[in-house]
N, C-alpha and C. Protein backbone atom coordinates (compact mmCIF):
# COMPACT_ATOMS: atom_id res chain seq x y z
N UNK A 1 0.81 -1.19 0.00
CA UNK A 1 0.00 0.00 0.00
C UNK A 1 0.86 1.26 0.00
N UNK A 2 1.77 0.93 0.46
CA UNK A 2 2.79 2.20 0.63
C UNK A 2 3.12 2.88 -0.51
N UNK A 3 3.66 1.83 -1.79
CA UNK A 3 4.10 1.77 -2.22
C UNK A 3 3.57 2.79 -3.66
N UNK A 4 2.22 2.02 -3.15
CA UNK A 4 0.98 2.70 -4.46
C UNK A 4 0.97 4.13 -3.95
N UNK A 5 0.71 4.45 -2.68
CA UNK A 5 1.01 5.86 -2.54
C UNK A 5 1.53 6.65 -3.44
N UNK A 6 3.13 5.94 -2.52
CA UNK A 6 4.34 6.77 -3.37
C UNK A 6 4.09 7.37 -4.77
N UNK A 7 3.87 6.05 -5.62
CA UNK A 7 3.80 6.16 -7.01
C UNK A 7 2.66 7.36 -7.36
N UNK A 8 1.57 7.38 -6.57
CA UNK A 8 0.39 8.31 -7.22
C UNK A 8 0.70 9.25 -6.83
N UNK A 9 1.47 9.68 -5.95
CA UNK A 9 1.86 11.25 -5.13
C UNK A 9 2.89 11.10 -6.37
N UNK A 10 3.66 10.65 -6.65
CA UNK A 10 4.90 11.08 -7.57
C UNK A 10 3.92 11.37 -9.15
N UNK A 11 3.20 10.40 -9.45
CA UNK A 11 2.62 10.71 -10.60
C UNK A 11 1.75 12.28 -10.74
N UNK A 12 1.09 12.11 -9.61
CA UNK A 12 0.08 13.63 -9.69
C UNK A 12 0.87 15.04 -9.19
N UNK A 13 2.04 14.52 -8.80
CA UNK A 13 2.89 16.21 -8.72
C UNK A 13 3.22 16.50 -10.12
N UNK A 14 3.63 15.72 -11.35
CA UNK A 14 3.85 15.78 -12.57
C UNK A 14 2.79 17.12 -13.02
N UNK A 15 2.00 16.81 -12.45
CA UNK A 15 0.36 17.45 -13.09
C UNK A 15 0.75 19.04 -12.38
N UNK A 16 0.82 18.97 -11.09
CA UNK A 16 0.90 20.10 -10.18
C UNK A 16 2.12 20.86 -10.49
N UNK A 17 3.28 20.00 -11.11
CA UNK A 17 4.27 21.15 -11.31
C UNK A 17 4.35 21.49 -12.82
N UNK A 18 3.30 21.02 -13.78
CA UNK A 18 3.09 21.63 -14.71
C UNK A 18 2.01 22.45 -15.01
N UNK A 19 1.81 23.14 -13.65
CA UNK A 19 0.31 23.90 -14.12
C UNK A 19 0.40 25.85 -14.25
N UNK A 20 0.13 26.19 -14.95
CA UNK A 20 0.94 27.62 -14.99
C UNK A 20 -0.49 28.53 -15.19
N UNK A 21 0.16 29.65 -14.49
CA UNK A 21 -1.06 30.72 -15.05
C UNK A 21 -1.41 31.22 -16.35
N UNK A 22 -2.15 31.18 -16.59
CA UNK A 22 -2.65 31.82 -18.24
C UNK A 22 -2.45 32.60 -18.69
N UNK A 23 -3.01 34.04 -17.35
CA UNK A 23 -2.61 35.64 -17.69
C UNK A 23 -1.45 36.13 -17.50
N UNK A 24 -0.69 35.61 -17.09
CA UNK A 24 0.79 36.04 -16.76
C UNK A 24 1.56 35.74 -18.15
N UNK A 25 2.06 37.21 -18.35
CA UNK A 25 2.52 36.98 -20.23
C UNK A 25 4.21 36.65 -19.97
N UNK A 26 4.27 35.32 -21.17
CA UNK A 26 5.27 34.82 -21.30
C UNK A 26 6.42 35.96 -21.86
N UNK A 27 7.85 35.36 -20.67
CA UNK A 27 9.20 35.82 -20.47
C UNK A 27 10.06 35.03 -21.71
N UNK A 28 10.61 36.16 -22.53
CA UNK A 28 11.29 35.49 -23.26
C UNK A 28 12.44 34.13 -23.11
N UNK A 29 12.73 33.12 -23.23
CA UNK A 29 13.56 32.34 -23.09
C UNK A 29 14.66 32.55 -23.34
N UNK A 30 15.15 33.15 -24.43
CA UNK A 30 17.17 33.60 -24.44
C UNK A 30 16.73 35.31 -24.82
N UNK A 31 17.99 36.17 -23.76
CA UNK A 31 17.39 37.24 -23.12
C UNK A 31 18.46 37.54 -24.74
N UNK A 32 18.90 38.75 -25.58
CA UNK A 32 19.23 38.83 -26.91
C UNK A 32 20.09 39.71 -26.62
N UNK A 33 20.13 40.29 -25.26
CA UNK A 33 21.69 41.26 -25.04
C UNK A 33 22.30 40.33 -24.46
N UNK A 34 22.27 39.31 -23.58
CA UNK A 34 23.06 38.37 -23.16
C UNK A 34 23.55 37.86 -24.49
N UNK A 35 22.91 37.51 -25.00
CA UNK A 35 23.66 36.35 -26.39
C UNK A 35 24.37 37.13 -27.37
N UNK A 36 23.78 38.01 -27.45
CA UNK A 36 24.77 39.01 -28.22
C UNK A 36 25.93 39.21 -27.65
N UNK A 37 26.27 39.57 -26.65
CA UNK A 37 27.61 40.10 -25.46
C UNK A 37 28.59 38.71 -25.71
N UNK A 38 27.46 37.67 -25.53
CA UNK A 38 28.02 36.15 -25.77
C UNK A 38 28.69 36.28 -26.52
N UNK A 39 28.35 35.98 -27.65
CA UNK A 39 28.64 35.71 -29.22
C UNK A 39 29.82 36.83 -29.39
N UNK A 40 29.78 38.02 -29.21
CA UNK A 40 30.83 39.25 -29.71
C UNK A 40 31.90 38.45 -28.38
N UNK A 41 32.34 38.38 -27.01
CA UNK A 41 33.24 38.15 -26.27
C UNK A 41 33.76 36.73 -26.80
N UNK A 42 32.77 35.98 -27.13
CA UNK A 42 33.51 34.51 -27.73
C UNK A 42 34.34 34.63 -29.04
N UNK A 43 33.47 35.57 -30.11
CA UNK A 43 34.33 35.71 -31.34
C UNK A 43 35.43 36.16 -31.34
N UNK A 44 35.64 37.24 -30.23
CA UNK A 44 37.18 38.01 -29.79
C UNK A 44 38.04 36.84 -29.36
N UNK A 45 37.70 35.89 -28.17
CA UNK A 45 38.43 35.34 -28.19
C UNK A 45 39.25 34.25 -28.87
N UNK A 46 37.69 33.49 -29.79
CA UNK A 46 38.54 32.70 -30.75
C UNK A 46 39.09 33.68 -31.85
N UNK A 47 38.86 34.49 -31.97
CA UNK A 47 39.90 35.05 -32.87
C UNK A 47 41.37 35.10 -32.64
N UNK A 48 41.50 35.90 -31.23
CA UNK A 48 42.90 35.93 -30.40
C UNK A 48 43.39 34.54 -30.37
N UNK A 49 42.69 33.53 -29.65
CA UNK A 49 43.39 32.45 -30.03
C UNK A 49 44.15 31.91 -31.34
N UNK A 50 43.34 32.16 -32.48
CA UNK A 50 44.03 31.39 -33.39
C UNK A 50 44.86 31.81 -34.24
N UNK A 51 45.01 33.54 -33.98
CA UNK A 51 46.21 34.17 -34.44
C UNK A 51 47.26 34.22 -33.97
N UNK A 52 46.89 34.26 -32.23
CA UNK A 52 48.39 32.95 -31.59
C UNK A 52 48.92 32.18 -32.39
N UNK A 53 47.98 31.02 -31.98
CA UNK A 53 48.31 29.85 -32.53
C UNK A 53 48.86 29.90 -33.66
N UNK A 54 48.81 30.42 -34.63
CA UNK A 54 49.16 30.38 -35.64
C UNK A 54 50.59 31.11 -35.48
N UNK A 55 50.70 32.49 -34.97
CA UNK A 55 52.13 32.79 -34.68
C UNK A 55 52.83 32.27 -34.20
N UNK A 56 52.54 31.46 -33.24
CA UNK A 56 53.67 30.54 -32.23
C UNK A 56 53.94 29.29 -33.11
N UNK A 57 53.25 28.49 -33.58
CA UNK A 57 53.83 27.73 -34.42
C UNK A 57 54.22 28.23 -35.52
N UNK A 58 54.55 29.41 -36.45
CA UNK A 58 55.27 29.88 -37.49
C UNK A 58 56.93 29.65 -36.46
N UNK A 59 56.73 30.72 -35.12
CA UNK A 59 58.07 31.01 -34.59
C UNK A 59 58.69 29.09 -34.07
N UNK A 60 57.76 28.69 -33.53
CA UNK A 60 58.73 27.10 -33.22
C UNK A 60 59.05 26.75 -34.28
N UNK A 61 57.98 26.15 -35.53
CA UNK A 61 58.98 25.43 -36.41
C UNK A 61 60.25 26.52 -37.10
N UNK A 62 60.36 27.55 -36.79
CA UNK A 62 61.30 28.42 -37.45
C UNK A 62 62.32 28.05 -36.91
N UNK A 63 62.39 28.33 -35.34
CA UNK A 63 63.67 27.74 -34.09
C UNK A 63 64.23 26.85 -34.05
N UNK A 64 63.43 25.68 -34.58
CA UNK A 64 63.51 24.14 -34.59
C UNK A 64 64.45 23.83 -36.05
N UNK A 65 64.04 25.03 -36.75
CA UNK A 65 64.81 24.18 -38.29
C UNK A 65 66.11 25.17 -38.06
N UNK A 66 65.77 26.24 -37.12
CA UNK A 66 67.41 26.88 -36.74
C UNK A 66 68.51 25.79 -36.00
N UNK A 67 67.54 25.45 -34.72
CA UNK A 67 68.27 24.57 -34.00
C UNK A 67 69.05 23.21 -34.66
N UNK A 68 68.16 22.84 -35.53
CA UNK A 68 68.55 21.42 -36.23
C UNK A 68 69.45 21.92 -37.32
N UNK A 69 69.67 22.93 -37.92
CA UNK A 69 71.10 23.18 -38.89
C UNK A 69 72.10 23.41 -37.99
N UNK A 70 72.28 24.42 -36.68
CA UNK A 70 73.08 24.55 -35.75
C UNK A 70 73.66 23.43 -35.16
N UNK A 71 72.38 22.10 -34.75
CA UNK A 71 73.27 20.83 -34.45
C UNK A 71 74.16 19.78 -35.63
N UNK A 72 73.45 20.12 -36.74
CA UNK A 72 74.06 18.73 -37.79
C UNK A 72 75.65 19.86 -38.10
N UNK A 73 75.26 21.31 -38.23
CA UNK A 73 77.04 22.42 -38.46
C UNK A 73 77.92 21.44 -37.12
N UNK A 74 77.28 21.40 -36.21
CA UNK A 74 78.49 21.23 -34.97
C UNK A 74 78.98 19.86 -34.75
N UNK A 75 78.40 19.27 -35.66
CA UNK A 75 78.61 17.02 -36.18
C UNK A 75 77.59 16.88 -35.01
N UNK A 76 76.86 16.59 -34.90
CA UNK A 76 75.45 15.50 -34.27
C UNK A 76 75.13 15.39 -35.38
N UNK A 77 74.88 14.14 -35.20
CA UNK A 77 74.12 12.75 -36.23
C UNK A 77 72.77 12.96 -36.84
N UNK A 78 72.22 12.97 -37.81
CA UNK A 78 70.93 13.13 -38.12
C UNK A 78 70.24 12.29 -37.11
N UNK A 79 70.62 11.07 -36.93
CA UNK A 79 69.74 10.41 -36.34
C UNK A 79 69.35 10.95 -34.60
N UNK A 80 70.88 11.44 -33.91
CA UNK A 80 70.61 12.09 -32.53
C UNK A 80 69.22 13.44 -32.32
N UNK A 81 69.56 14.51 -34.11
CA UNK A 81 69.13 15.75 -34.49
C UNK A 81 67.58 15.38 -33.93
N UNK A 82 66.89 14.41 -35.31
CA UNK A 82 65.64 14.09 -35.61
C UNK A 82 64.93 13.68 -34.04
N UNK A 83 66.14 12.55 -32.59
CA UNK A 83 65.01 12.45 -31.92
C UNK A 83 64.92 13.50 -30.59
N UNK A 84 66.19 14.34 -31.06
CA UNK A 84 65.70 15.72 -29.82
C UNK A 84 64.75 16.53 -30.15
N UNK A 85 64.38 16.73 -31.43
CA UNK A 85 63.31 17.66 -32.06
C UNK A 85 61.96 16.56 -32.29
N UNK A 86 61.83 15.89 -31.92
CA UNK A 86 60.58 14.79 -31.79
C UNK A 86 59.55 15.60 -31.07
N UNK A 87 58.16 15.72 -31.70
CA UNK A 87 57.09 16.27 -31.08
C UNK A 87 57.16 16.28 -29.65
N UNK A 88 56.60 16.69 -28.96
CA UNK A 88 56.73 16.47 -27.30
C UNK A 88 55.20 15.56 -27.21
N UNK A 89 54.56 15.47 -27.72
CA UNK A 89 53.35 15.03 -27.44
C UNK A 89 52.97 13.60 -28.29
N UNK A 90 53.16 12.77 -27.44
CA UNK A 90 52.86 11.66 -27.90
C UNK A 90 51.10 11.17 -28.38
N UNK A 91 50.98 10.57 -29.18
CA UNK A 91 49.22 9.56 -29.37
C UNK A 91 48.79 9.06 -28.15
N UNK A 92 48.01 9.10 -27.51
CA UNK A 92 48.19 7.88 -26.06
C UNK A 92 46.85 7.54 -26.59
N UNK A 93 46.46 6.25 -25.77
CA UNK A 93 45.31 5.35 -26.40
C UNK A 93 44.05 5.92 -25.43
N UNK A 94 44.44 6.68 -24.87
CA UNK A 94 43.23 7.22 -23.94
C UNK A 94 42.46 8.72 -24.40
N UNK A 95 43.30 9.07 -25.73
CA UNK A 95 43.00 10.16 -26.45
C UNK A 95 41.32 10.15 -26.83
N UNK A 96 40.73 8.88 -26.96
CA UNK A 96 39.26 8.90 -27.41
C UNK A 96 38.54 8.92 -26.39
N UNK A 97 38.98 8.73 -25.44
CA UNK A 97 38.19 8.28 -23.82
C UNK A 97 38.53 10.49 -23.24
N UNK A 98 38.99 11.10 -23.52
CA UNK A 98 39.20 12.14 -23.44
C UNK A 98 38.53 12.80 -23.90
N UNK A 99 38.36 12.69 -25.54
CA UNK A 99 36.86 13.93 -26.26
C UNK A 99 35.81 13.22 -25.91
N UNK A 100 35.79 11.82 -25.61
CA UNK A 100 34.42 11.27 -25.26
C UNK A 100 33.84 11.98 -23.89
N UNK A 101 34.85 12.30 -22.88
CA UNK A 101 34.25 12.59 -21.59
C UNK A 101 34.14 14.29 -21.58
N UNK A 102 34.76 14.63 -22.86
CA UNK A 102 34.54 16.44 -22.65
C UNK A 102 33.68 16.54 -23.21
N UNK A 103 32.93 15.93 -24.62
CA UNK A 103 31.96 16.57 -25.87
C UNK A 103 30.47 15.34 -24.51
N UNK A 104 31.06 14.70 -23.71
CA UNK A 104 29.53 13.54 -22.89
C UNK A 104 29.43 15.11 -21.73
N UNK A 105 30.23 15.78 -21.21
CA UNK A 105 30.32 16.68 -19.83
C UNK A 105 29.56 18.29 -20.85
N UNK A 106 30.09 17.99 -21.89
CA UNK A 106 29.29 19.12 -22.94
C UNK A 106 27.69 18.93 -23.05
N UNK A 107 27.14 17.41 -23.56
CA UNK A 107 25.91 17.23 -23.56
C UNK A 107 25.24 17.37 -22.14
N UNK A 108 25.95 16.80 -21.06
CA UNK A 108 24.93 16.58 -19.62
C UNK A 108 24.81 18.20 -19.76
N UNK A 109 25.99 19.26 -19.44
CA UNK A 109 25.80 20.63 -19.46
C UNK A 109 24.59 20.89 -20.00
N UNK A 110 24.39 20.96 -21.37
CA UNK A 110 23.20 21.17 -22.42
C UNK A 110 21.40 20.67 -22.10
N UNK A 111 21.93 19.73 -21.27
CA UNK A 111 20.36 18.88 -21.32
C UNK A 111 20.29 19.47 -19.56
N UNK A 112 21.33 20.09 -18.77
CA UNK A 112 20.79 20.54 -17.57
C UNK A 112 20.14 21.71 -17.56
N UNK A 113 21.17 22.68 -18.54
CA UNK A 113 20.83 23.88 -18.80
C UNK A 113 19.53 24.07 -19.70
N UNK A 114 18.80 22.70 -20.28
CA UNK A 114 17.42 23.00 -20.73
C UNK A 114 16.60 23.36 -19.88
N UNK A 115 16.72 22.03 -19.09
CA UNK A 115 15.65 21.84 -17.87
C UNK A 115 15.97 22.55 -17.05
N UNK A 116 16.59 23.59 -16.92
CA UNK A 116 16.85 24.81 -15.80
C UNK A 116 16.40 26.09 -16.64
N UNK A 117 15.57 26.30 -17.58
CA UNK A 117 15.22 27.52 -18.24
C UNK A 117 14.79 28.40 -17.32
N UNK A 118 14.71 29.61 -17.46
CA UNK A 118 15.40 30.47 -18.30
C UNK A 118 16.86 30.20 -18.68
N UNK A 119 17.51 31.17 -19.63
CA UNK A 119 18.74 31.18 -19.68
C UNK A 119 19.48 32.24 -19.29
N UNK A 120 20.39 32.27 -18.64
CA UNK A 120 21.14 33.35 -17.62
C UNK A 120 22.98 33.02 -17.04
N UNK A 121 22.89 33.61 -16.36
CA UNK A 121 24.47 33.09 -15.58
C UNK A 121 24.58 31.96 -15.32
N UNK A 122 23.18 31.34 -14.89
CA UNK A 122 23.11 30.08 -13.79
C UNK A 122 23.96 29.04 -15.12
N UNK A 123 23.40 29.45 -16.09
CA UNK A 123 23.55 28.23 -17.62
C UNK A 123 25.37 28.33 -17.32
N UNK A 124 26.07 29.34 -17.68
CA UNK A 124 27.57 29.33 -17.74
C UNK A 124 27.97 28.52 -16.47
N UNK A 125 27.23 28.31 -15.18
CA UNK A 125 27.56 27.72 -14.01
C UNK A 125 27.70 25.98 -14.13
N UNK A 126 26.54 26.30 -14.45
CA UNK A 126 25.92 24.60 -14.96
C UNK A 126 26.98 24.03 -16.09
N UNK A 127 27.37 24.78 -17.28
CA UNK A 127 28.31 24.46 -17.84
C UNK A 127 29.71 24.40 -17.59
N UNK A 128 29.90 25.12 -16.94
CA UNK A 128 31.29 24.94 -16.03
C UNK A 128 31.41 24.01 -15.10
N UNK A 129 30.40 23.45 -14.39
CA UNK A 129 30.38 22.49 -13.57
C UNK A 129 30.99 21.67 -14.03
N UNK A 130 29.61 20.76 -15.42
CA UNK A 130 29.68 19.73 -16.09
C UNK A 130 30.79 19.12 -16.47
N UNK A 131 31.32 20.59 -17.28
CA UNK A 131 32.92 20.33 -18.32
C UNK A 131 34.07 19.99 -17.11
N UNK A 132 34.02 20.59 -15.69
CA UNK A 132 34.79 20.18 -14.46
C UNK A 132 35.01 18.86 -14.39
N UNK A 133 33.36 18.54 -13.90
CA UNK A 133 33.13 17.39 -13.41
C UNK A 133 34.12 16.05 -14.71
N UNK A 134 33.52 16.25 -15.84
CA UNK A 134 33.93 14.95 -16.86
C UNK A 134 35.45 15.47 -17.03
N UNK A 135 35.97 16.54 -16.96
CA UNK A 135 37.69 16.27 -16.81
C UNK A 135 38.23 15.96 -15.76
N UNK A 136 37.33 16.18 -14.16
CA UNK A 136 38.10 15.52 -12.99
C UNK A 136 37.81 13.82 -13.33
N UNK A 137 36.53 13.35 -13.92
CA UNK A 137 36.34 12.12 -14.50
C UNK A 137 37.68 11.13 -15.38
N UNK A 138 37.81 11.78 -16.33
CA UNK A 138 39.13 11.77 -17.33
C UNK A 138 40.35 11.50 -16.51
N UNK A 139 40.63 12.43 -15.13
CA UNK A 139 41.90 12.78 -14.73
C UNK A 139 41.62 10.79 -13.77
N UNK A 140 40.99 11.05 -13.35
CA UNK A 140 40.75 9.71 -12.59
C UNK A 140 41.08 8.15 -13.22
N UNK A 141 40.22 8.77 -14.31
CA UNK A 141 40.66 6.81 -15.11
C UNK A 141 41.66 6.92 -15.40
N UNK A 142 42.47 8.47 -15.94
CA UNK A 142 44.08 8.28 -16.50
C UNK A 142 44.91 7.78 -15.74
N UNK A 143 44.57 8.27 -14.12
CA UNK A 143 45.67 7.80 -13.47
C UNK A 143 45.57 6.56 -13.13
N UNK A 144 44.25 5.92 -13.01
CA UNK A 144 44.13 4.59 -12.73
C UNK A 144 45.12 3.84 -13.19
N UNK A 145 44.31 4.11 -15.27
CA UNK A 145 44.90 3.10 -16.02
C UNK A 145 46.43 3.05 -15.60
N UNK A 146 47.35 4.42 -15.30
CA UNK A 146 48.49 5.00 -15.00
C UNK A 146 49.49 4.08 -14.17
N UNK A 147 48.35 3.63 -13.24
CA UNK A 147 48.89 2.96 -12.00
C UNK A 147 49.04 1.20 -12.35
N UNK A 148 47.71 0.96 -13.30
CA UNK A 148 47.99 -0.32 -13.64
C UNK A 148 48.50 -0.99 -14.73
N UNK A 149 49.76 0.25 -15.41
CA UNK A 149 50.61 -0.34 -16.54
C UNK A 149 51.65 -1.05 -15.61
């Protein structure tokens, strides 16, 4: 008997927390100076970013093909040259388990920040959480796996 309770109190709040006033005129859902402010502060920054990016790797590989004529002039071996200038960043096999847990911490973000409408600060919170949460996630299995090579 309890049990049936439960279930009909849980079923008929469904009803009660979807019941809204009529005359009360609907609040827009995305406020259009927020998203605007959005959109212009995000475009600045990916812009800045990728004109970095792009300068800093013009200047390394420049250094790198300095450095590597400077070592083969002074006799080091092609073969010594090629593995001091070796990418620093290796493939690791956990590379897919990585965008999987940032673009999965991206969706939970998205589907919290629905069901929390309006849209406001709270949304950037909620998204910052999420993207936290699935890279402290990430950091965890890495070190696991880490521990059990």
């Amino acid at each position: 008997m309890k049990k049936i309770t439960t279930i009909a109190t849980m079923m008929l709040s469904v009803f009660v927390a979807q019941a809204q006033n009529i005359a009360e005129t609907p609040k827009p859902i995305i406020d259009s100076d927020f998203m605007r402010e959005l959109l212009s502060v995000s475009g600045a920054l990916l812009a800045v970013f990728l004109v970095s990016t792009f300068f800093l790797t013009l200047i390394r590989s420049y250094l790198d093909s300095k450095l590597k004529n400077k070592l083969i002039d002074k006799g080091a071996s092609e073969n010594t040259v090629t593995q001091l200038l070796q990418p620093l960043k290796k493939e690791s096999r956990l590379e897919p388990l990585k965008w999987f847990s940032i673009l999965a911490g991206i969706g939970l973000g998205f589907t919290f920040i629905n069901l929390s409408q309006p849209l406001g600060f709270h949304s950037l919170a909620i998204m910052s959480f999420s993207l936290a949460s699935s890279f402290l996630g990430y950091y965890f299995f890495s070190r696991k796996e880490e521990n059990n090579k």
